[in-house]
C-alpha atoms as a PDB file:
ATOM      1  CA  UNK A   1       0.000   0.000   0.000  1.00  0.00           C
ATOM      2  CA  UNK A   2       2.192   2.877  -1.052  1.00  0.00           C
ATOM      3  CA  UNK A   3       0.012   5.606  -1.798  1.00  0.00           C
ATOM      4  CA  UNK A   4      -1.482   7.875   0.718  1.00  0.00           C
ATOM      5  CA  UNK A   5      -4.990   7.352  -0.129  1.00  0.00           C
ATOM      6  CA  UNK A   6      -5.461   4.389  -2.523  1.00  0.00           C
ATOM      7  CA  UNK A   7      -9.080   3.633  -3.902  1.00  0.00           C
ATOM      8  CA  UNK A   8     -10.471   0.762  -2.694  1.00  0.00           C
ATOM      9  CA  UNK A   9      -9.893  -1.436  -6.113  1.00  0.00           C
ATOM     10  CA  UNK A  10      -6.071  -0.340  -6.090  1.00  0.00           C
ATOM     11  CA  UNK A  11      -5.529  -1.454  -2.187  1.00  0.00           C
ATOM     12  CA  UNK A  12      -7.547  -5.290  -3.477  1.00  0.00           C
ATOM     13  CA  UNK A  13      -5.000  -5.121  -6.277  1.00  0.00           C
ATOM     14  CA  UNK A  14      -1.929  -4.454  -4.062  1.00  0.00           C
ATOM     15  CA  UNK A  15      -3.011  -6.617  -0.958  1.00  0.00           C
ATOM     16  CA  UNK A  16      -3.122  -9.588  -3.404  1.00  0.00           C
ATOM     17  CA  UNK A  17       0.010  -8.470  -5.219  1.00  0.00           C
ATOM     18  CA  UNK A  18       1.903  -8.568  -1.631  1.00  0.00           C
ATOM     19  CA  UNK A  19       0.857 -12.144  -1.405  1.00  0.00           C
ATOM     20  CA  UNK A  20       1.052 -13.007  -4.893  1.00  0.00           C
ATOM     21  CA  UNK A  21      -2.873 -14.305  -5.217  1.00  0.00           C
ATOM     22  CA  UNK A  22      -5.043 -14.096  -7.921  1.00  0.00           C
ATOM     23  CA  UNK A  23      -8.317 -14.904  -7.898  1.00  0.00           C
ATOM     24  CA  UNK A  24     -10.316 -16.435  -6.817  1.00  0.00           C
ATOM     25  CA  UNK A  25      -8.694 -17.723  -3.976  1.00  0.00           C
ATOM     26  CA  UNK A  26      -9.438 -19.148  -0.411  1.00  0.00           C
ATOM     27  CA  UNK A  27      -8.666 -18.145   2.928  1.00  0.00           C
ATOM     28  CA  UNK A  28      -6.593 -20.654   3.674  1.00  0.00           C
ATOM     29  CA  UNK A  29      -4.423 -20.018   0.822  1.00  0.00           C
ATOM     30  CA  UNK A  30      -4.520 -16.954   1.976  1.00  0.00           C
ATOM     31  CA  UNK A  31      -3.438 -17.272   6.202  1.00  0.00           C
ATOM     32  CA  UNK A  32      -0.631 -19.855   4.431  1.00  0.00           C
ATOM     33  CA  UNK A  33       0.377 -16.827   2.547  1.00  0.00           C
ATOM     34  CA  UNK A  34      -0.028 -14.406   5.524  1.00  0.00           C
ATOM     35  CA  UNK A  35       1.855 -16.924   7.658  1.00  0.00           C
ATOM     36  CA  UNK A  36       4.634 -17.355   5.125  1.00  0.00           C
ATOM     37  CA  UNK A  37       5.238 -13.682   4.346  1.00  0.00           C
ATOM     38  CA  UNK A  38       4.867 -12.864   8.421  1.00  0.00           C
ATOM     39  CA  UNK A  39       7.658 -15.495   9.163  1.00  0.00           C
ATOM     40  CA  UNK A  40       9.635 -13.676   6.432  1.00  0.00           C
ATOM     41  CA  UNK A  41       9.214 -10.664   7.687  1.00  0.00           C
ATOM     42  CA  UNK A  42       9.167 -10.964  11.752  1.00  0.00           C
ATOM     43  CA  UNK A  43      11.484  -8.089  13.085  1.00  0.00           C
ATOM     44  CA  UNK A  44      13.418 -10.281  15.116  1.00  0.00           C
ATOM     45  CA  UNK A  45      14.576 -12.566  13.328  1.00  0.00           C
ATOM     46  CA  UNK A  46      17.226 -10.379  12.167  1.00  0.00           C
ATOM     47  CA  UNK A  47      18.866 -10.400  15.528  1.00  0.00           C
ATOM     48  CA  UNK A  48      21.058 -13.165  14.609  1.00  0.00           C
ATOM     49  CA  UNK A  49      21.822 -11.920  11.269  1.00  0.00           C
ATOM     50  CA  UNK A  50      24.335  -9.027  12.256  1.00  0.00           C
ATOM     51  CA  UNK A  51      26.393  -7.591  15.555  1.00  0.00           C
ATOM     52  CA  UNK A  52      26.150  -4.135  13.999  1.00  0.00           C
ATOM     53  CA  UNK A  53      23.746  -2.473  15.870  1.00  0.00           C
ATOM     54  CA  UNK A  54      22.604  -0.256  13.600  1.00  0.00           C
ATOM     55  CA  UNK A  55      21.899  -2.254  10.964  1.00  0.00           C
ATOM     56  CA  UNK A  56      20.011  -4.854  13.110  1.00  0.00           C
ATOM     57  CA  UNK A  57      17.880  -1.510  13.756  1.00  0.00           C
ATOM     58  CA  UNK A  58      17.502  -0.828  10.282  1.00  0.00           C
ATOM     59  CA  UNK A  59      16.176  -4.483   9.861  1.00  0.00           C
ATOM     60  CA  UNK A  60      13.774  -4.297  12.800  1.00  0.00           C
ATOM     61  CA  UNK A  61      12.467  -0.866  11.577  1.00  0.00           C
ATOM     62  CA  UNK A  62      12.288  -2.302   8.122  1.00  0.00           C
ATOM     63  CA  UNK A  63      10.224  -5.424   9.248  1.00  0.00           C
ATOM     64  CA  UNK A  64       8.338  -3.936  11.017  1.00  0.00           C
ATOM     65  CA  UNK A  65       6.947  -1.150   8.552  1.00  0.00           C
ATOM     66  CA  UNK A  66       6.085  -4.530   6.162  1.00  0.00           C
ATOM     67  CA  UNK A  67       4.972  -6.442   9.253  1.00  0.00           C
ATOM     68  CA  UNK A  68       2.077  -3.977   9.599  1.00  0.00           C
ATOM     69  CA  UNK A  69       1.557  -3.943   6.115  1.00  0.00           C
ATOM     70  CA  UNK A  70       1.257  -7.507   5.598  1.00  0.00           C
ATOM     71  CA  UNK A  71      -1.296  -7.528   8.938  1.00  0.00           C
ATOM     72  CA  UNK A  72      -3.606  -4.741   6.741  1.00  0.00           C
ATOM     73  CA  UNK A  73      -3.499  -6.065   3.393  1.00  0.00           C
ATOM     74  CA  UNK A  74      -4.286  -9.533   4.904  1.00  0.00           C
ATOM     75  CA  UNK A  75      -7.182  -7.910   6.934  1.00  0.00           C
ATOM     76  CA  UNK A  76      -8.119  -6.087   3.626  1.00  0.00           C
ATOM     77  CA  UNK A  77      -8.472  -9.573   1.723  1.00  0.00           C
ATOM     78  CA  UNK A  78     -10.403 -11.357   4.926  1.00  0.00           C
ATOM     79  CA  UNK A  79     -12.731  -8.353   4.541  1.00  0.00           C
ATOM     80  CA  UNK A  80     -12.943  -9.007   0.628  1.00  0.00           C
ATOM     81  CA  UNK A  81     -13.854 -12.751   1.083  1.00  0.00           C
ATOM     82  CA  UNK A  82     -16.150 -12.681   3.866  1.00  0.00           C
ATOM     83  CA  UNK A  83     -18.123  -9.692   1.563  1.00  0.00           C
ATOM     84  CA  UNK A  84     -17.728 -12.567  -1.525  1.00  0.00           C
ATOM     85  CA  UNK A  85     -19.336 -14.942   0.476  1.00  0.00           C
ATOM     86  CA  UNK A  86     -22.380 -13.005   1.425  1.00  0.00           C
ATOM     87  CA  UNK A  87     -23.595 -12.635  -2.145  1.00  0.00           C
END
């Protein structure tokens, strides 16, 4: 979700685009996608990865900036299927 104030097509488009679905697809293809991309991108895992300081910070800021996206555009698509299944 890069832009400030994406319409609500463009966020669908991007949200799937982060976990690389097209559709249709199910929710539990898409929690194994959250679940992959959320192990990927856990901030602390990168405390093994380096004894600089500030790059481990860099990391942990990084992941967690895409942590919270991840947890919206999976949100996003729960919202989008639950609304699919109602009609």
């Amino acid at each position: 979700m890069t832009s400030t104030n994406p319409s609500p097509s463009t966020a669908l488009e991007e949200a799937m685009q982060l976990f690389n679905l097209i559709t249709p697809f199910s929710q539990e293809t898409l929690t194994q996608r959250y679940e992959e991309a959320r192990r990927t991108w856990y901030p602390s895992r990168y405390a093994g990865l380096t004894n600089n300081p500030g790059k481990y910070m860099e990391m942990y800021k990084k992941g967690e900036a895409k942590t919270k996206e991840i947890q919206a555009a999976y949100q996003l698509l729960l919202t989008y299927l639950n609304t699919q299944k109602k009609t």
